[in-house]
Protein backbone atom coordinates (compact mmCIF):
# COMPACT_ATOMS: atom_id res chain seq x y z
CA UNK A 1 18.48 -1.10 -34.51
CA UNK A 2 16.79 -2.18 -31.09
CA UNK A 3 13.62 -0.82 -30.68
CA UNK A 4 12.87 1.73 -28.40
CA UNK A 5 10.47 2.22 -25.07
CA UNK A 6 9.94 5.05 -22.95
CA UNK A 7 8.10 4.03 -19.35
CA UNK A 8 6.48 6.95 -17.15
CA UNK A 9 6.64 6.06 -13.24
CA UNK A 10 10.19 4.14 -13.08
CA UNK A 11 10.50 4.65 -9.29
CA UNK A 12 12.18 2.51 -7.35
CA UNK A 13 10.23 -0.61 -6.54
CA UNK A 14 7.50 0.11 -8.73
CA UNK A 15 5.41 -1.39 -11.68
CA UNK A 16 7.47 1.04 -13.95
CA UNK A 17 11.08 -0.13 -12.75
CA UNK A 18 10.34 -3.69 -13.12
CA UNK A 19 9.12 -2.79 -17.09
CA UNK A 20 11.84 -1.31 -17.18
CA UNK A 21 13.91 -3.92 -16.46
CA UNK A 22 12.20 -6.47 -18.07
CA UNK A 23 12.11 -4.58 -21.32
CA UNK A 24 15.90 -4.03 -21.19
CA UNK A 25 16.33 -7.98 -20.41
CA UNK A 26 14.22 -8.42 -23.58
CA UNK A 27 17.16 -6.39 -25.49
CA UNK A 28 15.16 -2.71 -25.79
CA UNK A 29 16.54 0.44 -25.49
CA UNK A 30 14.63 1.46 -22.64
CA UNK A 31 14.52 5.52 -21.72
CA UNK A 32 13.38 5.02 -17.94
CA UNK A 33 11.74 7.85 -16.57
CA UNK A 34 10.39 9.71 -13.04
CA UNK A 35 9.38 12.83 -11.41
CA UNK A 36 12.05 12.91 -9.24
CA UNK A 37 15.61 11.38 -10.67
CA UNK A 38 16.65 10.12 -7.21
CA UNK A 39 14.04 7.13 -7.00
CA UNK A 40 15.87 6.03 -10.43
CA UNK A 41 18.34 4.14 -8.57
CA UNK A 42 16.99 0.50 -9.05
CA UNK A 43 17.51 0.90 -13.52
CA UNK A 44 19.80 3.16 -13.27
CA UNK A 45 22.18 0.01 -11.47
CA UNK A 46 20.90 -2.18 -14.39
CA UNK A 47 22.40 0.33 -16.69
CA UNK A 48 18.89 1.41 -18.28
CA UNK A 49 19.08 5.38 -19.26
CA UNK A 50 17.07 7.73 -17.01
CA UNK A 51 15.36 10.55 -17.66
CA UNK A 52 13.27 13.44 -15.38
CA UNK A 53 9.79 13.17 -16.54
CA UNK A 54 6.75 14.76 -14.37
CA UNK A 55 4.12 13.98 -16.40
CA UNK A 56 1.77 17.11 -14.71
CA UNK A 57 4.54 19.23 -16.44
CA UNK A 58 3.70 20.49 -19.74
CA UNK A 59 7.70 22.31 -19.98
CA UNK A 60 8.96 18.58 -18.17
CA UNK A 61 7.81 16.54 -20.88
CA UNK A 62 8.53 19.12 -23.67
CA UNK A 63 11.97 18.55 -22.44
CA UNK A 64 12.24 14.45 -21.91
CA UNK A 65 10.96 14.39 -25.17
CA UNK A 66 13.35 16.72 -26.79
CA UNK A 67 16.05 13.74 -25.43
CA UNK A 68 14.51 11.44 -27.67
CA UNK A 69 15.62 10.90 -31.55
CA UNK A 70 13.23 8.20 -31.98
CA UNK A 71 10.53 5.96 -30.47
CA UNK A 72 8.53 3.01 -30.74
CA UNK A 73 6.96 2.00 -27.42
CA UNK A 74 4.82 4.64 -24.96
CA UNK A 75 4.54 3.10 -21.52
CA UNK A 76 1.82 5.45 -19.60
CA UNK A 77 2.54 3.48 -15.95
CA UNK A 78 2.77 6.72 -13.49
CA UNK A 79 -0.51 7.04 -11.26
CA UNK A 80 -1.49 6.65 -7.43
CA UNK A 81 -4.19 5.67 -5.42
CA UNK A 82 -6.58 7.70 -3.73
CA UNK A 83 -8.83 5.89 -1.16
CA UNK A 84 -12.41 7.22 0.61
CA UNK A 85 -15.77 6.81 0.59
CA UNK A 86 -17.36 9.17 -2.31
CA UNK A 87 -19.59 10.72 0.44
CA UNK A 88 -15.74 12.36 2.18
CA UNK A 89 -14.10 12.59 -0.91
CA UNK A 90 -11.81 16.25 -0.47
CA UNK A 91 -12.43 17.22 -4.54
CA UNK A 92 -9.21 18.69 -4.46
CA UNK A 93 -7.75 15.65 -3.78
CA UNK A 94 -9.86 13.63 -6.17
CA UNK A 95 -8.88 15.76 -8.97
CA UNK A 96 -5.40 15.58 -8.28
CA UNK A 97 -6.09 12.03 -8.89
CA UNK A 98 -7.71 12.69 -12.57
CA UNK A 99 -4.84 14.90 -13.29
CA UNK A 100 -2.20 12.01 -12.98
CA UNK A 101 -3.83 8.84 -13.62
CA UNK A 102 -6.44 10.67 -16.64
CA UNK A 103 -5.33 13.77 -17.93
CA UNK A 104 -1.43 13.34 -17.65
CA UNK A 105 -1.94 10.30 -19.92
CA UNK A 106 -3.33 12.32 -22.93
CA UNK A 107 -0.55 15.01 -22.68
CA UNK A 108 2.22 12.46 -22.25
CA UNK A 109 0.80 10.77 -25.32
CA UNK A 110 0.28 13.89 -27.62
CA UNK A 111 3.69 14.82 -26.74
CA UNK A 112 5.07 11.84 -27.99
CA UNK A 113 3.12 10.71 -30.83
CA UNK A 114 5.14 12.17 -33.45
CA UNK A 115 7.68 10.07 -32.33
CA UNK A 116 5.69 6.97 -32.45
CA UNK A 117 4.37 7.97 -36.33
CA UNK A 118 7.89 7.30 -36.90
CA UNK A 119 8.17 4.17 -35.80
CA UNK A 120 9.42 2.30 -38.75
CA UNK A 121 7.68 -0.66 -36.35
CA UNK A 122 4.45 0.61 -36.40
CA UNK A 123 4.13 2.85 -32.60
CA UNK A 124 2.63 1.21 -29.57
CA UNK A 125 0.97 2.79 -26.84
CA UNK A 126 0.36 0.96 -23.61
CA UNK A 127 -1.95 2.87 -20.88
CA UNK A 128 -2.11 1.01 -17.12
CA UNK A 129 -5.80 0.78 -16.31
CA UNK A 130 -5.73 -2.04 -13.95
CA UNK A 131 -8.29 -4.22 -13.11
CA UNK A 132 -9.58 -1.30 -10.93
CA UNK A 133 -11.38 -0.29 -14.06
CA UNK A 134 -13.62 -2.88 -14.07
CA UNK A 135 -14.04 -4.31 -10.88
CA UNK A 136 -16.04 -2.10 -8.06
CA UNK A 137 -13.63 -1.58 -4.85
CA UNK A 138 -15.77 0.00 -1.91
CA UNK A 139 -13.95 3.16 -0.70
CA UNK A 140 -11.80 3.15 -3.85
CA UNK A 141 -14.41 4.94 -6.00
CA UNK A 142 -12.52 8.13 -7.40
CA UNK A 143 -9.39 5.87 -7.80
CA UNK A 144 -11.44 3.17 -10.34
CA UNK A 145 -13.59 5.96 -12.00
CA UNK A 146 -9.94 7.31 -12.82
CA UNK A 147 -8.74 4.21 -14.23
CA UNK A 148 -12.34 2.92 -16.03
CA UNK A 149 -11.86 6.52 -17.58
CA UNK A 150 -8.45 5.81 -19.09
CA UNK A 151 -9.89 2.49 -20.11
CA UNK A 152 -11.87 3.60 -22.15
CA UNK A 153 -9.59 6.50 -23.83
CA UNK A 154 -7.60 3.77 -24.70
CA UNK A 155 -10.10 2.29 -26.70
CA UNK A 156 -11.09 5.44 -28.72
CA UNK A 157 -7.51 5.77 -28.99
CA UNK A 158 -6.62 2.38 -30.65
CA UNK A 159 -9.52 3.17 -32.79
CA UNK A 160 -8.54 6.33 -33.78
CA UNK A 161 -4.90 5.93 -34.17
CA UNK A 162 -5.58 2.25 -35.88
CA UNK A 163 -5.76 4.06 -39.35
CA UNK A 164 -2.12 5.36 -38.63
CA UNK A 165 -0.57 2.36 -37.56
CA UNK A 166 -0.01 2.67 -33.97
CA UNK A 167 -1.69 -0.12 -31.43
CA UNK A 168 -3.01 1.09 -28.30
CA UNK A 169 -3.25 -1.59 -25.10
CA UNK A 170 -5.09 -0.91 -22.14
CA UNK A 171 -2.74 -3.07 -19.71
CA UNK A 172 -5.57 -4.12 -16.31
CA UNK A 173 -2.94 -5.27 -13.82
CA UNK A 174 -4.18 -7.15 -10.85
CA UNK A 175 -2.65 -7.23 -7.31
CA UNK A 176 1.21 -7.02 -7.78
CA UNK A 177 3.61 -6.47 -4.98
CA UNK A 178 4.73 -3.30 -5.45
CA UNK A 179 5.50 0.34 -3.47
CA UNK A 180 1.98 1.45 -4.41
CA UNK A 181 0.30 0.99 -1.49
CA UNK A 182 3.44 2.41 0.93
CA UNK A 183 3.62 4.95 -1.80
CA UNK A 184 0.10 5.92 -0.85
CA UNK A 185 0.31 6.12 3.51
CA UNK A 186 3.39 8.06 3.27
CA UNK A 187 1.87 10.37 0.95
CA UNK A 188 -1.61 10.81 3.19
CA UNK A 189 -2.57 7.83 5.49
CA UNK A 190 -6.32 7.52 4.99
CA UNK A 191 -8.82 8.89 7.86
CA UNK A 192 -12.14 9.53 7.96
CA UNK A 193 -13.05 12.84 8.82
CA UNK A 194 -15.20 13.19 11.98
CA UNK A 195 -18.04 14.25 10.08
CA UNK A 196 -18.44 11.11 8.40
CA UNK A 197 -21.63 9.20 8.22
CA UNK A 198 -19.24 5.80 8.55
CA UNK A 199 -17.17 7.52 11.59
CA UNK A 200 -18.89 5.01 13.96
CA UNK A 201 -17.76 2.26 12.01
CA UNK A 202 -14.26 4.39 11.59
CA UNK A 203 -11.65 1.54 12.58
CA UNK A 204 -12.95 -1.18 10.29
CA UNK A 205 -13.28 1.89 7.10
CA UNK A 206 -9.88 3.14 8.21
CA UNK A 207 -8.35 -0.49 8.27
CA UNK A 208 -9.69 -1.34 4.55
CA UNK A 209 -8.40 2.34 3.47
CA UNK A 210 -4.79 1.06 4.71
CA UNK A 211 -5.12 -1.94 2.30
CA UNK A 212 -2.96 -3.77 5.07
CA UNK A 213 -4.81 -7.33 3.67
CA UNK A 214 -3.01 -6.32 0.04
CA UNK A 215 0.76 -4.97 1.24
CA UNK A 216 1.86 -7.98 1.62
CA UNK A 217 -0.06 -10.15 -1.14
CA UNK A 218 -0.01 -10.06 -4.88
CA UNK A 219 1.93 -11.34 -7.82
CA UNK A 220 6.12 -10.22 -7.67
CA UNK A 221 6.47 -7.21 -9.18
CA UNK A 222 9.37 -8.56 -12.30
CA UNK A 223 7.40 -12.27 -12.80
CA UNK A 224 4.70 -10.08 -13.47
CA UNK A 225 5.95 -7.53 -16.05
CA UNK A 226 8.46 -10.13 -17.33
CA UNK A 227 4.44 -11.67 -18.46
CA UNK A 228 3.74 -8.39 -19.68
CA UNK A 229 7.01 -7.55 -21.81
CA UNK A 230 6.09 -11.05 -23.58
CA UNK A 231 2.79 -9.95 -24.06
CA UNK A 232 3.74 -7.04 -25.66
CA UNK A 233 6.46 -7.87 -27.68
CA UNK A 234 4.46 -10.75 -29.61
CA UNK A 235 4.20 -9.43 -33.88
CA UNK A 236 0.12 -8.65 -32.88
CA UNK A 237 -0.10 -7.62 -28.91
CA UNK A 238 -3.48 -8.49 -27.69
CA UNK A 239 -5.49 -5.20 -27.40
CA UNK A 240 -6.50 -5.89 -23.12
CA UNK A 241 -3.81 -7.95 -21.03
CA UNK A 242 -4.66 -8.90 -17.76
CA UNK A 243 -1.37 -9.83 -15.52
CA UNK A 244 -1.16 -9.95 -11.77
CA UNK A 245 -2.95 -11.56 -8.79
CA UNK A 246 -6.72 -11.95 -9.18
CA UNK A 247 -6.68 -10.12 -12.82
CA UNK A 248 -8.47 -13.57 -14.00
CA UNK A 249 -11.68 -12.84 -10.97
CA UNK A 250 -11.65 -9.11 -12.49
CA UNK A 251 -11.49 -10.35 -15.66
CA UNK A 252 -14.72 -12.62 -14.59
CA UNK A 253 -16.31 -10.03 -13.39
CA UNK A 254 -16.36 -7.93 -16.65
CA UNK A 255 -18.61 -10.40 -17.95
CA UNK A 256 -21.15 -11.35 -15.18
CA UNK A 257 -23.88 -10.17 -14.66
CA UNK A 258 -24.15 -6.33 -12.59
CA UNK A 259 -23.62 -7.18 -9.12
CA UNK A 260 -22.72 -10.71 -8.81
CA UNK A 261 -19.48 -10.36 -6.53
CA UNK A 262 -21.05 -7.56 -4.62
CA UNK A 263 -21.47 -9.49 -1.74
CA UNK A 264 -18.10 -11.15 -1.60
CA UNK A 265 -16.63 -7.48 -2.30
CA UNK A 266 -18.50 -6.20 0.75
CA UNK A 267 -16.87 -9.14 2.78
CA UNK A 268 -13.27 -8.27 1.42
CA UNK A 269 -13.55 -4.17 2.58
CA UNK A 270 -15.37 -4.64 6.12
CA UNK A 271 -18.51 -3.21 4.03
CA UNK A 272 -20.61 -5.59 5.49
CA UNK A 273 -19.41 -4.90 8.98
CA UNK A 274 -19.52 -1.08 8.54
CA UNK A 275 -23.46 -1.92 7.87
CA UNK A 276 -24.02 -3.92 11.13
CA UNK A 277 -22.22 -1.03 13.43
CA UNK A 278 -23.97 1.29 11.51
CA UNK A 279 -27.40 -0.47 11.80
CA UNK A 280 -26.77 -1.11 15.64
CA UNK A 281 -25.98 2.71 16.35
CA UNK A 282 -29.00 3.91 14.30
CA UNK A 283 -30.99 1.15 16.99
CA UNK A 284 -32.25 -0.64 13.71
């Protein structure tokens, strides 16, 4: 019997489609799944079973599961960005944030754990951190603490669910090319509000809050979980996999010492430009 995978976040275009797909190329039975079932077109035309899954629904995910009579894979993939500088955060917003790309991930996963106990494979649970997690992104603060935070829950988890015979992967993509930037200006294009302490310096924040230098840029979305499926599906699956654009300089990073690339992340946002406006306006 093929082994099974259910992926959170298969909307069209997206990181979770192209698992999708490259899981079902690999020969797995792949349960494909969304908040809303009309942005399931791209699998669904690849013949990949769909599913409605919002994973901020206790009652939704009760019910994908209850579709279910086995599994051996959990892809936790849904999430979005949120981008501002921590001083004009909206908390609302922020915890939105938490509530998909943290908390969702721990109810998903409870849900379907006694599922993946049954795994006659031994259960695998795969949470997207991304290289966010470890890398410092000016203006991105609330969207990195979110992901560092499932980071490390997925380290207590493959700790604590080692004993049972489940693996746990915390998957740190780098730039890909996928719908997750558009997904984010159609949502809520970023501005600053007026009472900002950067809103002389607005255009250059507003410009790195539209990510415009990454839309176009990254890794393509299936060479890069085509990577991933391989990674995964090897007998003992590495317990961190870095894939995508730049995931190697993140990866770097991680192990240099505090503050090394803080100037050359300054230089990539317009920080360092936002500090000369701001300098000249405060006649420093």
């Amino acid at each position: 019997m093929a082994r099974t995978v259910l992926i959170t976040g298969c909307s069209d275009g997206g990181l979770g489609a192209s698992l999708a797909l490259a899981f079902h190329t690999a020969g797995l039975k792949v349960y494909a799944t969304a908040r809303n079932p009309a942005k399931l077109g791209q699998v669904a035309s690849a013949g990949i079973e769909t599913l409605t899954l919002d994973v901020l629904s206790s009652e939704s995910i009760k019910h994908a599961g209850s579709k279910l009579p086995n599994l051996d894979i959990l892809v936790n993939n849904a999430g979005a960005e949120y981008l501002m500088p921590v001083a004009d955060v909206d908390i609302v917003d922020a915890k939105r944030v938490f509530d998909l790309n943290f908390w969702s991930y721990i109810q998903v996963t409870q849900a379907f754990l006694p599922l993946l106990l049954k795994s006659p494979h031994g259960g695998l649970i795969v949470n997207q951190s991304s290289v966010g997690s470890v890398a410092v992104l000016p203006f991105q603060g609330v969207y990195t603490a979110s992901k560092a935070a499932i980071a490390m829950l997925s380290d207590t988890l493959r700790l604590e669910l080692s004993v049972l015979g489940i693996n746990v992967v915390d998957l740190k993509t780098g730039v890909v090319r996928s719908n997750l930037i558009k997904n984010q200006k159609d949502a809520k294009p970023p501005t600053l509000p007026e009472n900002s302490i950067y809103y002389p310096a607005r255009e250059v924040v507003e410009k790195a809050l539209s990510q415009d230098a990454f839309a176009e840029g990254g890794m393509p979305t299936l060479q890069w979980a085509t990577a991933v499926v391989g990674d995964l599906l090897k007998k003992k699956p590495p317990s961190v996999i870095w894939r995508g654009e730049q995931a190697w300089v993140a990866r770097l990073i991680s192990v240099l010492p505090f503050g090394t690339f803080d100037s050359m992340l300054k230089k990539l946002t317009g920080l360092d430009v936002v500090e000369k406006i701001i300098k000249v306006g405060a006649g420093a």
